[in-house]
C-alpha atoms as a PDB file:
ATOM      1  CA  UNK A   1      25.309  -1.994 -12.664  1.00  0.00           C
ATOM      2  CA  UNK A   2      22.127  -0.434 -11.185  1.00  0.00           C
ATOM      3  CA  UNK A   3      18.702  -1.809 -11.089  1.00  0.00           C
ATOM      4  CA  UNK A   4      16.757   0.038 -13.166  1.00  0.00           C
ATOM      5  CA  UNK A   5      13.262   0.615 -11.178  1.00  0.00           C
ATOM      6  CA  UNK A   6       9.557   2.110 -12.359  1.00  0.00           C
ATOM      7  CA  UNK A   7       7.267   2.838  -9.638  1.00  0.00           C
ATOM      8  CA  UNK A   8       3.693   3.221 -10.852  1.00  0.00           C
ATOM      9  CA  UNK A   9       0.835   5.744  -9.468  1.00  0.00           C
ATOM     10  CA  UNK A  10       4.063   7.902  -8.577  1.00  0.00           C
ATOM     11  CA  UNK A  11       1.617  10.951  -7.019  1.00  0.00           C
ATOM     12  CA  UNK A  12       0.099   8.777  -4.447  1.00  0.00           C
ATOM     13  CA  UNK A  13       1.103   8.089  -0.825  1.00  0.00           C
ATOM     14  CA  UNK A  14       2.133   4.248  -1.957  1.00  0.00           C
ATOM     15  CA  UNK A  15       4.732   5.092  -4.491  1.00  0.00           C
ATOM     16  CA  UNK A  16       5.618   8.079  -3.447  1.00  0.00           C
ATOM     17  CA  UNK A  17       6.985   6.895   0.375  1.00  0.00           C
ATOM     18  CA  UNK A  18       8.972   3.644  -1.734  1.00  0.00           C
ATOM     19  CA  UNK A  19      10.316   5.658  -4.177  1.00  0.00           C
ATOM     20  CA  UNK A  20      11.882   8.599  -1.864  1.00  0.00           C
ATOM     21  CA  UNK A  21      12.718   5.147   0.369  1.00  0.00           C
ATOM     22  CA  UNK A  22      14.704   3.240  -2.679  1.00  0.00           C
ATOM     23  CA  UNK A  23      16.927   6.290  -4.201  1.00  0.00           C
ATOM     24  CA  UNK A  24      19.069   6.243  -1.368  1.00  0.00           C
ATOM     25  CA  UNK A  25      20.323   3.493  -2.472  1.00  0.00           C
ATOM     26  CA  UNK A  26      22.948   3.613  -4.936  1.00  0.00           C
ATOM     27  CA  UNK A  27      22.334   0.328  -6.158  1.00  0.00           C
ATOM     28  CA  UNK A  28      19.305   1.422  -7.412  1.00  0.00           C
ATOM     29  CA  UNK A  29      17.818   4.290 -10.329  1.00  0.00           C
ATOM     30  CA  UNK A  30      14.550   4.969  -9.333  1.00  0.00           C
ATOM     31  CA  UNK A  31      11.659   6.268 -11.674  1.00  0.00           C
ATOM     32  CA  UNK A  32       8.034   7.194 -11.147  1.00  0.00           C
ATOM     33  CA  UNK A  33       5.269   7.617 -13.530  1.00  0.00           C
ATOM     34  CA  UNK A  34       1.937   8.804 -13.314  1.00  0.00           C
ATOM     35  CA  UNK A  35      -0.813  10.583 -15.843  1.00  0.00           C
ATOM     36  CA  UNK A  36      -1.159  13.867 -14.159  1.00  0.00           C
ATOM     37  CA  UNK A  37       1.933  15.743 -13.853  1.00  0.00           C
ATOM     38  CA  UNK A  38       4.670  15.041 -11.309  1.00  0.00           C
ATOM     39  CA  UNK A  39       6.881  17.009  -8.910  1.00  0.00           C
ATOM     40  CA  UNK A  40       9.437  15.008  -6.354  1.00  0.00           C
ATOM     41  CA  UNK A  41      11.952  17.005  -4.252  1.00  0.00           C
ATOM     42  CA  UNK A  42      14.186  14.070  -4.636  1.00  0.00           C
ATOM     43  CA  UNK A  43      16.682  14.680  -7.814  1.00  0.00           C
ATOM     44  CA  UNK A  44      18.019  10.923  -7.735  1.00  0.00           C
ATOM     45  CA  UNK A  45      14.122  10.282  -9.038  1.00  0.00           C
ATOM     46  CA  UNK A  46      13.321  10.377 -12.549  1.00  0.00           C
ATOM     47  CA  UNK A  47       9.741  11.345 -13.420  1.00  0.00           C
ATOM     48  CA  UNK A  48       7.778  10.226 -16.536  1.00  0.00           C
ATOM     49  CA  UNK A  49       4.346  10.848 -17.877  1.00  0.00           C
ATOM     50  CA  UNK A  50       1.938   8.185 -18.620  1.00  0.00           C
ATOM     51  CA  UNK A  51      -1.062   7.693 -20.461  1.00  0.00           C
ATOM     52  CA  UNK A  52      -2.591   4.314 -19.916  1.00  0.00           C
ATOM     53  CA  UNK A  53      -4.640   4.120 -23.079  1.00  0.00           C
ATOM     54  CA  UNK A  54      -1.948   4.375 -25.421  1.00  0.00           C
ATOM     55  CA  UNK A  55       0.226   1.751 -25.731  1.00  0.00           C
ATOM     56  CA  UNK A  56       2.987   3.661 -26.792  1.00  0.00           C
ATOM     57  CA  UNK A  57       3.247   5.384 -23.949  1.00  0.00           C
ATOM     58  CA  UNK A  58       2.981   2.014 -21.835  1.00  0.00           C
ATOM     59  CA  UNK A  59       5.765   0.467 -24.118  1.00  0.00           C
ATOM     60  CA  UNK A  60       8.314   3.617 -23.258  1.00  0.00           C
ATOM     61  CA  UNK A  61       7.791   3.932 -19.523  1.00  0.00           C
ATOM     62  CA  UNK A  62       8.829   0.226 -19.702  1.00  0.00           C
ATOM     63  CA  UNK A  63      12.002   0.682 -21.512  1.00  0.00           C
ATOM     64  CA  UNK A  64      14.991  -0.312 -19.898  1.00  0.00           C
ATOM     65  CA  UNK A  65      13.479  -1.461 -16.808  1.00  0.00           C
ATOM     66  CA  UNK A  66      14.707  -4.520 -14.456  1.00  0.00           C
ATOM     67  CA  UNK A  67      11.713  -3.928 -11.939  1.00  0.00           C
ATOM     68  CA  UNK A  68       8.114  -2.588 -12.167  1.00  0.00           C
ATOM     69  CA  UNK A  69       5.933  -2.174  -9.181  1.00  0.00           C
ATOM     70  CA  UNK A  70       2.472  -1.492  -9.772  1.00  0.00           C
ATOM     71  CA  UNK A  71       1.206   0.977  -7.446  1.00  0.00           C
ATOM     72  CA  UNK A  72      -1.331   2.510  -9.654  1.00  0.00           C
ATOM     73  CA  UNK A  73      -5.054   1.227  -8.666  1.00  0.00           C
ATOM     74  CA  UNK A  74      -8.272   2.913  -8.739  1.00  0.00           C
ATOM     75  CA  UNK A  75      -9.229   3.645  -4.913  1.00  0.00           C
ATOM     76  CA  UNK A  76     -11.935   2.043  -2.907  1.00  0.00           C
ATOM     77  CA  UNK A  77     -13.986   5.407  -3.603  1.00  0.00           C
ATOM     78  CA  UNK A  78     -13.195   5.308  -7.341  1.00  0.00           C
ATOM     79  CA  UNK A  79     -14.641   1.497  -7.651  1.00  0.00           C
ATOM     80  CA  UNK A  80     -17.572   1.610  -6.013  1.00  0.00           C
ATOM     81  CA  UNK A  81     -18.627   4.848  -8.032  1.00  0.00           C
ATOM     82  CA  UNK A  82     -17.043   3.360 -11.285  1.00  0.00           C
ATOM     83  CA  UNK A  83     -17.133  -0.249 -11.391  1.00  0.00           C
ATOM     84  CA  UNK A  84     -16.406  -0.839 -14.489  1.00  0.00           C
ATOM     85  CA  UNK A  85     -13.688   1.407 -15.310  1.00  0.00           C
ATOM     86  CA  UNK A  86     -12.022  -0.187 -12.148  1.00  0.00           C
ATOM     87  CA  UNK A  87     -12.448  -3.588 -14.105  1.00  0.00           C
ATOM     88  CA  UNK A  88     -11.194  -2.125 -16.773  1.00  0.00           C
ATOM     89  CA  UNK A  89      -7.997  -0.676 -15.226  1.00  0.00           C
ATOM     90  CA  UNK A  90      -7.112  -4.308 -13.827  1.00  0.00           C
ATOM     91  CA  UNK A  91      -7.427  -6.197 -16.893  1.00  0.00           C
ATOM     92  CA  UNK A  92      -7.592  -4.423 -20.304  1.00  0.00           C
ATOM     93  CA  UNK A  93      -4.756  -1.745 -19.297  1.00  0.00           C
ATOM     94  CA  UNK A  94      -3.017  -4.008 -16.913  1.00  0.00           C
ATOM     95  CA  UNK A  95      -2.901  -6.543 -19.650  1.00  0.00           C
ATOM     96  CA  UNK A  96      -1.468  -4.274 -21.969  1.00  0.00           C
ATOM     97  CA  UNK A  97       0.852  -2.586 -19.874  1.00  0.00           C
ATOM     98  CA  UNK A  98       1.992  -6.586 -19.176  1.00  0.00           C
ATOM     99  CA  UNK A  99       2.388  -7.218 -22.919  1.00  0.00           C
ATOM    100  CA  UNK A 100       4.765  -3.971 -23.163  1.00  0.00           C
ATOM    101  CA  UNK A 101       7.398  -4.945 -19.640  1.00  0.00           C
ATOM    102  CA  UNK A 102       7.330  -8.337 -21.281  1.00  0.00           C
ATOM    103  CA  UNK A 103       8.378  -7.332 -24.738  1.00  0.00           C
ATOM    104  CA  UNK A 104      11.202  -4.768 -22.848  1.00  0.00           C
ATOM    105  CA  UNK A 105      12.196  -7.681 -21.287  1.00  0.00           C
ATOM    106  CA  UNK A 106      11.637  -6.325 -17.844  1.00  0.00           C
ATOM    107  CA  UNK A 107      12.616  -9.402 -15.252  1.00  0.00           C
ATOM    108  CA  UNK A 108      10.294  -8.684 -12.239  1.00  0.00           C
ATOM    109  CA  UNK A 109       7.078  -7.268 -12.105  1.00  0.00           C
ATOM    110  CA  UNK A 110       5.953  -6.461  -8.437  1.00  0.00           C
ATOM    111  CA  UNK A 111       1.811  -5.785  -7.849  1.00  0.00           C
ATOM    112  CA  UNK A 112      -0.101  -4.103  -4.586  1.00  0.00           C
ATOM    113  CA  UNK A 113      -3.307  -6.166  -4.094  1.00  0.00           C
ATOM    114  CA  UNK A 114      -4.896  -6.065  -0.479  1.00  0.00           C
ATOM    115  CA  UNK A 115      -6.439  -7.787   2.029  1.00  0.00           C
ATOM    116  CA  UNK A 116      -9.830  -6.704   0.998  1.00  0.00           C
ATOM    117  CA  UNK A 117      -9.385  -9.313  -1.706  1.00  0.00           C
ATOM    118  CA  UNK A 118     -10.531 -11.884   0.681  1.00  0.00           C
ATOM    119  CA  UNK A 119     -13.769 -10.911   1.412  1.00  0.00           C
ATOM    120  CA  UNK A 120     -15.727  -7.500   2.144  1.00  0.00           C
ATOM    121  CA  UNK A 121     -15.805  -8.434   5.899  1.00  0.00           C
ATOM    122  CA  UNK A 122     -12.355  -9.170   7.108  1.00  0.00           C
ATOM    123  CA  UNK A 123     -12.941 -12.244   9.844  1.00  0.00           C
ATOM    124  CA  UNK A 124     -11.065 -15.259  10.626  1.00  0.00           C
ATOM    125  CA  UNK A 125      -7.492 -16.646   9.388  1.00  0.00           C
ATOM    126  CA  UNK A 126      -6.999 -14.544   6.728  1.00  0.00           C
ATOM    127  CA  UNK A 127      -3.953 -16.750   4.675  1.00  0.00           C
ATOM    128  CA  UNK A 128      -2.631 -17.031   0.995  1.00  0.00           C
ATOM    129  CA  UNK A 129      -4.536 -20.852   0.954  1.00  0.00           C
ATOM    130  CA  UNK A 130      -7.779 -18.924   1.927  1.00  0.00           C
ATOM    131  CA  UNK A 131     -10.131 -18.651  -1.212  1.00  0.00           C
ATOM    132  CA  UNK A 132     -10.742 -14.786  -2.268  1.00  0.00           C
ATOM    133  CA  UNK A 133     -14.527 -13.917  -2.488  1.00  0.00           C
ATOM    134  CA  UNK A 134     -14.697 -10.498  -2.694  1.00  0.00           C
ATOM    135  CA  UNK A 135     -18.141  -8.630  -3.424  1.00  0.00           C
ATOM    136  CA  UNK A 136     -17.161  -4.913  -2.783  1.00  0.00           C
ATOM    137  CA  UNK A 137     -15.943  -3.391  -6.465  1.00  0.00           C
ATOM    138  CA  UNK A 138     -12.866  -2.186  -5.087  1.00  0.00           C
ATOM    139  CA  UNK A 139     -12.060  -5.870  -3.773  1.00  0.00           C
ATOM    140  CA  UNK A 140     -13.648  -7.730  -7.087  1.00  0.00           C
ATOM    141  CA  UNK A 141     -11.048  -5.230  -9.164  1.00  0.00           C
ATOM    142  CA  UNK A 142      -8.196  -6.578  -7.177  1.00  0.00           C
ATOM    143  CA  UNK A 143      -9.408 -10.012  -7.557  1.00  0.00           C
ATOM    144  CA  UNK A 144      -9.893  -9.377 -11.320  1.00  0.00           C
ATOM    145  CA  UNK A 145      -6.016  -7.738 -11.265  1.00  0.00           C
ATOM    146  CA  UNK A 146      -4.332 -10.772  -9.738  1.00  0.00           C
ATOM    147  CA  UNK A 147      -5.458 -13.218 -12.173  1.00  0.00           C
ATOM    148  CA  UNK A 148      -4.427 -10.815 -15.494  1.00  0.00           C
ATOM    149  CA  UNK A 149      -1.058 -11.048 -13.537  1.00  0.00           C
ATOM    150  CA  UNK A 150      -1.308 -14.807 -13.343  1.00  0.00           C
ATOM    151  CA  UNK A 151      -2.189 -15.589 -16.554  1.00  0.00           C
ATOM    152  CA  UNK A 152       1.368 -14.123 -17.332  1.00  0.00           C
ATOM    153  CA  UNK A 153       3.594 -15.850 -14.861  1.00  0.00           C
ATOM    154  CA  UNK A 154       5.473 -17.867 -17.107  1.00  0.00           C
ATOM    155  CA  UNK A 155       6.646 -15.190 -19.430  1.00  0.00           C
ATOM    156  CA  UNK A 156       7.503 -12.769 -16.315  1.00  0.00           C
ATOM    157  CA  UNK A 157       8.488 -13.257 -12.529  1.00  0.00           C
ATOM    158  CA  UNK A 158       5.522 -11.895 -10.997  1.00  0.00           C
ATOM    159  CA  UNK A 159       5.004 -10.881  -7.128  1.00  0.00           C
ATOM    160  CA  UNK A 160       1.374  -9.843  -5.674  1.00  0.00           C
ATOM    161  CA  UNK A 161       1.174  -8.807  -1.945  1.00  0.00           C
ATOM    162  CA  UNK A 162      -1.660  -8.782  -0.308  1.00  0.00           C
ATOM    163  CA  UNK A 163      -1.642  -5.436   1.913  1.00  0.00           C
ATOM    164  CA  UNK A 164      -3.187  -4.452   5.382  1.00  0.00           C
ATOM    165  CA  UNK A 165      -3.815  -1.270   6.789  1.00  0.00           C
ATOM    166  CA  UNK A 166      -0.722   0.965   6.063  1.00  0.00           C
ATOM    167  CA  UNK A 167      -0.406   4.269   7.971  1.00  0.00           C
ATOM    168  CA  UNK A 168       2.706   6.558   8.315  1.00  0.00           C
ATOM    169  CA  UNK A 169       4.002   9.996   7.233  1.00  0.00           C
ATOM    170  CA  UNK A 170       3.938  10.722   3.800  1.00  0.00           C
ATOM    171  CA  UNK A 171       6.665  11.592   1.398  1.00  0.00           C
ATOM    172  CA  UNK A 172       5.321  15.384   1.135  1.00  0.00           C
ATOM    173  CA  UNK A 173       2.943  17.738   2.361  1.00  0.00           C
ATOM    174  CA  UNK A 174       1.211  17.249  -1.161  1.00  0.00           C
ATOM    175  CA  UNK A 175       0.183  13.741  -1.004  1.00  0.00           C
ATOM    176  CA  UNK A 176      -3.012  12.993   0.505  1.00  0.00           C
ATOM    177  CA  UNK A 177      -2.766   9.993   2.688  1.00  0.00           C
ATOM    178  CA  UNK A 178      -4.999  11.333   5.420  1.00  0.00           C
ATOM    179  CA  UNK A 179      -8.276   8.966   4.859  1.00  0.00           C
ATOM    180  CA  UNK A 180      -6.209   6.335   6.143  1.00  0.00           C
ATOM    181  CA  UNK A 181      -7.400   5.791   9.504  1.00  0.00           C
ATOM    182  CA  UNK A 182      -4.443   5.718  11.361  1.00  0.00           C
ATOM    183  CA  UNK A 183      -3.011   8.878   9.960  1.00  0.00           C
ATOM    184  CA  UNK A 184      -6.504  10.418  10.241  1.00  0.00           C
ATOM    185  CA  UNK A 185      -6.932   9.468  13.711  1.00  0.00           C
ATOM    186  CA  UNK A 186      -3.323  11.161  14.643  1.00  0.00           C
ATOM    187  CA  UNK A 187      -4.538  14.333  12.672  1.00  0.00           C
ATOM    188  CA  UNK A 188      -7.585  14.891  14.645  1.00  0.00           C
ATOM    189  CA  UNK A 189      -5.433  14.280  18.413  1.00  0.00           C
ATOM    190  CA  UNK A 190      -3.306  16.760  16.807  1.00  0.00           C
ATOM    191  CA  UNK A 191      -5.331  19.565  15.025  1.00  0.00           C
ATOM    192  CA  UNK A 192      -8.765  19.370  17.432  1.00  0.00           C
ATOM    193  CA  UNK A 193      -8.156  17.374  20.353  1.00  0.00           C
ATOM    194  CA  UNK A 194     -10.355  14.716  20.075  1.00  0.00           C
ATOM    195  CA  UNK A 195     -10.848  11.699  17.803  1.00  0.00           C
ATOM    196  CA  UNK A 196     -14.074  10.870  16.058  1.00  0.00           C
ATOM    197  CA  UNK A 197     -15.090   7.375  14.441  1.00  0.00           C
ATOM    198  CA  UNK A 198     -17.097   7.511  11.950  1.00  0.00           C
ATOM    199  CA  UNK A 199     -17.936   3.817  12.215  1.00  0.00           C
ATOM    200  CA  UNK A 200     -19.348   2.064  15.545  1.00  0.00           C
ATOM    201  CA  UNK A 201     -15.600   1.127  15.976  1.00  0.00           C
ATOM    202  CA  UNK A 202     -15.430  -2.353  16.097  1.00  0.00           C
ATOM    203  CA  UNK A 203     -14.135  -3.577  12.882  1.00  0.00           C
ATOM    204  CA  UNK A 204     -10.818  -5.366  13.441  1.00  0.00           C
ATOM    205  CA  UNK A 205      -8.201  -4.767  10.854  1.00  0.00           C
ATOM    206  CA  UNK A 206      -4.695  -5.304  10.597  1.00  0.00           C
ATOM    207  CA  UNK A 207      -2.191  -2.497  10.773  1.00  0.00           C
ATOM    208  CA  UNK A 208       1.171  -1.861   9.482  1.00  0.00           C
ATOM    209  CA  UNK A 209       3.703   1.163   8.653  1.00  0.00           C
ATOM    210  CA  UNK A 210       4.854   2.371   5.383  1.00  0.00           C
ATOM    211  CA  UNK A 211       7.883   2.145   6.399  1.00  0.00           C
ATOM    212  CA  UNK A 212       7.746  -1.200   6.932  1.00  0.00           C
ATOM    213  CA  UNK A 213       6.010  -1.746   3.393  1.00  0.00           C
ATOM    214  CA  UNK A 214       8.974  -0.213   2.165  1.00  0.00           C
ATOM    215  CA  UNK A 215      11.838  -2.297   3.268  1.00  0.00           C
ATOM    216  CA  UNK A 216       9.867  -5.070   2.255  1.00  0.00           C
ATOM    217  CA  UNK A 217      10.228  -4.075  -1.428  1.00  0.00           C
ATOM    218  CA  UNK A 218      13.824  -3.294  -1.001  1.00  0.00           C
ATOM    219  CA  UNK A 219      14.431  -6.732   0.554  1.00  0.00           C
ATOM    220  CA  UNK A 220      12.354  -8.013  -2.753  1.00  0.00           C
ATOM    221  CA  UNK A 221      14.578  -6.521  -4.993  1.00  0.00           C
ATOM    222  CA  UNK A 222      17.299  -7.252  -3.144  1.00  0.00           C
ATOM    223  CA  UNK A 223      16.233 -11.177  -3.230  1.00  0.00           C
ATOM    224  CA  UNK A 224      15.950 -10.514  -6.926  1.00  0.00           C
ATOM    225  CA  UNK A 225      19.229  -9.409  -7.610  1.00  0.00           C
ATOM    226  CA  UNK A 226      20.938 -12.426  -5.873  1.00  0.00           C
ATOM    227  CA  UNK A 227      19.018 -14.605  -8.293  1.00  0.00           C
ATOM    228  CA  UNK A 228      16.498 -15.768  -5.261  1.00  0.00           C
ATOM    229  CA  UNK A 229      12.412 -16.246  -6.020  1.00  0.00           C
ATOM    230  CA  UNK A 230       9.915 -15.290  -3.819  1.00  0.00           C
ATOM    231  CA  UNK A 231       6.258 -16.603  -3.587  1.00  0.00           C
ATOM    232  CA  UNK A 232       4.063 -15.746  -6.397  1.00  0.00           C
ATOM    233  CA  UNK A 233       1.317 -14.075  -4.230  1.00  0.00           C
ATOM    234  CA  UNK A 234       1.800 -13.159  -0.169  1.00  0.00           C
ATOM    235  CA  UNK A 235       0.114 -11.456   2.272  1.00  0.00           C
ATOM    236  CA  UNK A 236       2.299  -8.258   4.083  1.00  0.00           C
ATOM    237  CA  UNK A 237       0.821  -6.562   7.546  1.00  0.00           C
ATOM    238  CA  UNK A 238       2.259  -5.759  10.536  1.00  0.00           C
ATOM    239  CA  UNK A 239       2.238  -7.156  14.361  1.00  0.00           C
ATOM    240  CA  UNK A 240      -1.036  -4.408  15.400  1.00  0.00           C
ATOM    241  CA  UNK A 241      -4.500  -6.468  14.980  1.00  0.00           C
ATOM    242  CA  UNK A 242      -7.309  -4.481  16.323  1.00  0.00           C
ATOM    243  CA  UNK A 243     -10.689  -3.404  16.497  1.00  0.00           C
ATOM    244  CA  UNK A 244     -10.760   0.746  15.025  1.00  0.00           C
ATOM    245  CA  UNK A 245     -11.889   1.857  18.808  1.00  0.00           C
ATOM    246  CA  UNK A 246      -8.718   0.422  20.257  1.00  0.00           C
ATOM    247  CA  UNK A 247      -6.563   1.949  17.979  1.00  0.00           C
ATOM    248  CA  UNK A 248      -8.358   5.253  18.348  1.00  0.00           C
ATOM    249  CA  UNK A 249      -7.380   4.876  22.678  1.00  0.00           C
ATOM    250  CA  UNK A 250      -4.002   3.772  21.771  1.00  0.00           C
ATOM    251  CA  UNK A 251      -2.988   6.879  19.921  1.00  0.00           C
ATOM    252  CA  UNK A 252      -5.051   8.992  22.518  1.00  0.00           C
ATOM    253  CA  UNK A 253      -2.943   7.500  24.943  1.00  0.00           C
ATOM    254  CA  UNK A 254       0.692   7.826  23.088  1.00  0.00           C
ATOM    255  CA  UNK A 255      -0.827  11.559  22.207  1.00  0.00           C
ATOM    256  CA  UNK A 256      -1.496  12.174  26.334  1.00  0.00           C
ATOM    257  CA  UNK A 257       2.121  10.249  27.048  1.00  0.00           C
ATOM    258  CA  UNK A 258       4.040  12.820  24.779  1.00  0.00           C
ATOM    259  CA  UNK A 259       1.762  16.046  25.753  1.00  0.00           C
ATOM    260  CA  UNK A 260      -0.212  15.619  28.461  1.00  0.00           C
ATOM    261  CA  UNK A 261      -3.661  15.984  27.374  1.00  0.00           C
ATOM    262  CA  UNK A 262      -5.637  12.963  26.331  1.00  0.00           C
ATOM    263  CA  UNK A 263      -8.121  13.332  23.349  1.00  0.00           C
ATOM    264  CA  UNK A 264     -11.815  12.500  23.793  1.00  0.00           C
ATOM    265  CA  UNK A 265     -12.950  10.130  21.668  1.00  0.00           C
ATOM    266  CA  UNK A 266     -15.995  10.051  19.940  1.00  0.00           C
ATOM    267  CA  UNK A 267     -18.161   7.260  17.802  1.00  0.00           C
ATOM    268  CA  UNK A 268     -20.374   8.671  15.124  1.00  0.00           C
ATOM    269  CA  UNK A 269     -22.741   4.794  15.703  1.00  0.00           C
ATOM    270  CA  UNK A 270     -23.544   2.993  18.346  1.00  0.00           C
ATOM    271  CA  UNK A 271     -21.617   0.335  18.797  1.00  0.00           C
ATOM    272  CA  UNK A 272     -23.373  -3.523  17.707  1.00  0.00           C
ATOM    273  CA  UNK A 273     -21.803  -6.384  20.120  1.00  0.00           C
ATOM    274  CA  UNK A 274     -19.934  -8.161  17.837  1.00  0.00           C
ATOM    275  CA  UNK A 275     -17.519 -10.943  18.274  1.00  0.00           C
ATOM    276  CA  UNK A 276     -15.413 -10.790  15.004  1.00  0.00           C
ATOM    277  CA  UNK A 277     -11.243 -12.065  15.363  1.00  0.00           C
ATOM    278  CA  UNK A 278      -9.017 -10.984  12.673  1.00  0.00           C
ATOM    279  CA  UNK A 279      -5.920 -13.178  12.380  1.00  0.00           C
ATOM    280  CA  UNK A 280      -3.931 -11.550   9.331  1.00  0.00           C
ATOM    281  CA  UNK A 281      -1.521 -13.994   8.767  1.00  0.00           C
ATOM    282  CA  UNK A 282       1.977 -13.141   6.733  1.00  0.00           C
ATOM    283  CA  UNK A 283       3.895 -16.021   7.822  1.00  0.00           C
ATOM    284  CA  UNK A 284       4.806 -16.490   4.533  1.00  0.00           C
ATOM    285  CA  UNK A 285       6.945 -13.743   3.729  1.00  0.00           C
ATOM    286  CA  UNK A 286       8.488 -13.970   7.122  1.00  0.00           C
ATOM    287  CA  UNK A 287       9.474 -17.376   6.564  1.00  0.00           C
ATOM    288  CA  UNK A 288      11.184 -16.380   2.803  1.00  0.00           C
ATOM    289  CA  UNK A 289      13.606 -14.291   5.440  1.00  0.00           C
ATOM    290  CA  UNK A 290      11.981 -10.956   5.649  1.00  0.00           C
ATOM    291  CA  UNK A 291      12.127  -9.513   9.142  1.00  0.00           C
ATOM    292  CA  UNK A 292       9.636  -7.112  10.271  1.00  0.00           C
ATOM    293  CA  UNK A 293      11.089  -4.301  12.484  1.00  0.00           C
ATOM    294  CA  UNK A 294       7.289  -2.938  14.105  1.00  0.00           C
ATOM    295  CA  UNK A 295       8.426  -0.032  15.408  1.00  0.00           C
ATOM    296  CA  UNK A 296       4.977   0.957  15.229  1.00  0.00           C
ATOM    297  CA  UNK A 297       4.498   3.438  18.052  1.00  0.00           C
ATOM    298  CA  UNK A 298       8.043   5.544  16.349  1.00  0.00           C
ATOM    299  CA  UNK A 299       5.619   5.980  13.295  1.00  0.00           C
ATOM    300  CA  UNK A 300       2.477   6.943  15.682  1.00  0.00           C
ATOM    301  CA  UNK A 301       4.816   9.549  17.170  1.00  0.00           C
ATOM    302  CA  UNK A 302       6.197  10.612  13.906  1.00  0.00           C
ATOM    303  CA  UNK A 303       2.683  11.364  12.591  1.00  0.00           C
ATOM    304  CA  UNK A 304       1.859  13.960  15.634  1.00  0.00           C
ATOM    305  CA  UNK A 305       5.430  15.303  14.570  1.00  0.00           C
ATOM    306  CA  UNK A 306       4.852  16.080  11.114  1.00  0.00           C
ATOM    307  CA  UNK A 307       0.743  17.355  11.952  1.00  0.00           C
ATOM    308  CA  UNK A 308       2.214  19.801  14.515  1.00  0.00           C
ATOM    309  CA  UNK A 309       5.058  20.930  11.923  1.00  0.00           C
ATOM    310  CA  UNK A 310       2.856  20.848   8.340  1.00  0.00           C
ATOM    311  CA  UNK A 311      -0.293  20.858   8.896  1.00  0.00           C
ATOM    312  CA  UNK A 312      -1.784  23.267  11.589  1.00  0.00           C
END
């Protein structure tokens, strides 16, 4: 019988790269939901409408389901302008929508936290033992998410990861994924020859493909279905820690490897020395029996593909 799968925040880049990723499988039927109105090129995807105020709606979106994952979050943008309705969305409506998966009996309900959970200055040995002092709004509302999922772990299998820096192509042309820096970075080698920072450049962060975000929640479901348990809360990145300069010369070097031009690369601040280590750690998962592929420089190479074929 197959898996019966919601995917949350269905018009964003998160849910929309799983969900194309999980209906090829046949094991699986795959919806999305969101509260604006949703188009998906895939027919194997079933789309709903959502309202998240109305528990009604929240109670019929969660109807049938084996498997929720919670992609829907207000945006780093969205918090700091609207802290409180960011609070809001992690615990009043995430609460409620909890209350409604639990009375469907829905078996697994999977959440997308991130590493900014930690702290608003990403330093050090960043592991699940770590203690999470977030000050930035978009952090706090993450903070505030994962314990309204906690306080409901014993009447629901519950799974929060902890996400880097994802970057990749998106599902469509529609989806607006290119404020990530990766993907932004790739745009500008593409579209104008150059690359500019809009930072000094040395904050270190943690990078990691979509692609690679996906598998992982097939292998979670997967794990699910054989009756396995996962940690409660783990941290998922990818094997590319570095400061947002040295990314910007590694793609202007893949961009001058595969057409011989190299992109200038500008910085919007002057640099500040600064001595800062990042040391991401997702041992965790790894060690549950996950195995990363990082095929990261495919995905860099895909993204000047799909700017050179959909977006000049």
């Amino acid at each position: 019988m197959k898996k019966k799968i919601l995917i949350t925040g269905g018009s964003g880049y998160l849910a929309g790269s799983i969900s194309s990723f999980l209906c090829k499988n046949k094991n699986y039927e795959v919806s999305i939901c969101s509260s604006s109105n949703l188009k998906t090129k895939y027919k194997e995807i079933n789309t709903l409408k959502v309202e998240w105020n109305n528990k009604s709606s929240l109670r019929n979106i969660c109807k049938g389901k084996d498997v929720i994952i919670h992609c829907a979050s207000p945006d780093a943008n969205f918090s700091k302008k609207n802290p409180e309705a960011s609070y809001r969305f992690s615990n009043y409506i995430l609460d409620s929508f909890l209350n409604e998966a639990i009375h469907n009996k829905v078996k697994k309900f999977i959440y997308f936290s991130s590493a900014h959970v930690y702290q608003s200055k990403l330093e050090g040995v960043l592991n699940e033992r770590r203690p999470i002092i977030p000050e930035h709004p978009y952090g706090v509302s993450k903070k505030i998410a994962e314990q309204t999922l906690l306080n409901k772990k014993e009447l629901i299998e519950i799974n929060i990861i902890r996400l880097s820096n994802a970057f990749g192509i998106p599902s469509n042309k529609n989806l607006n994924c290119w404020k990530l820096v990766v993907n932004d970075f790739c745009k500008q080698a593409v579209l104008d020859k150059k690359i500019l920072i809009n930072s000094d450049g040395t904050q270190v962060r943690n990078f990691v493909s979509i692609y690679e975000v996906c598998r992982l929640i097939d292998f979670m479901i997967s794990y699910f279905c054989k009756g396995k348990l996962l940690p409660t809360i783990f941290n998922f990145g990818g094997n590319w820690t570095l400061s947002i300069f040295d990314m910007a010369k590694l793609i202007a070097k893949q961009y001058e490897i595969n057409f011989d031009l190299c992109p200038d690369i500008l910085i919007k601040k002057s640099p500040k020395p600064s001595s800062a280590k990042l040391n991401f750690n997702y041992d965790l998962i790894i060690k549950s029996g996950f195995k990363p592929n990082n095929n990261n420089m495919t995905h860099i190479n895909e993204l000047f593909s799909y700017v050179r074929n959909n977006l000049n």
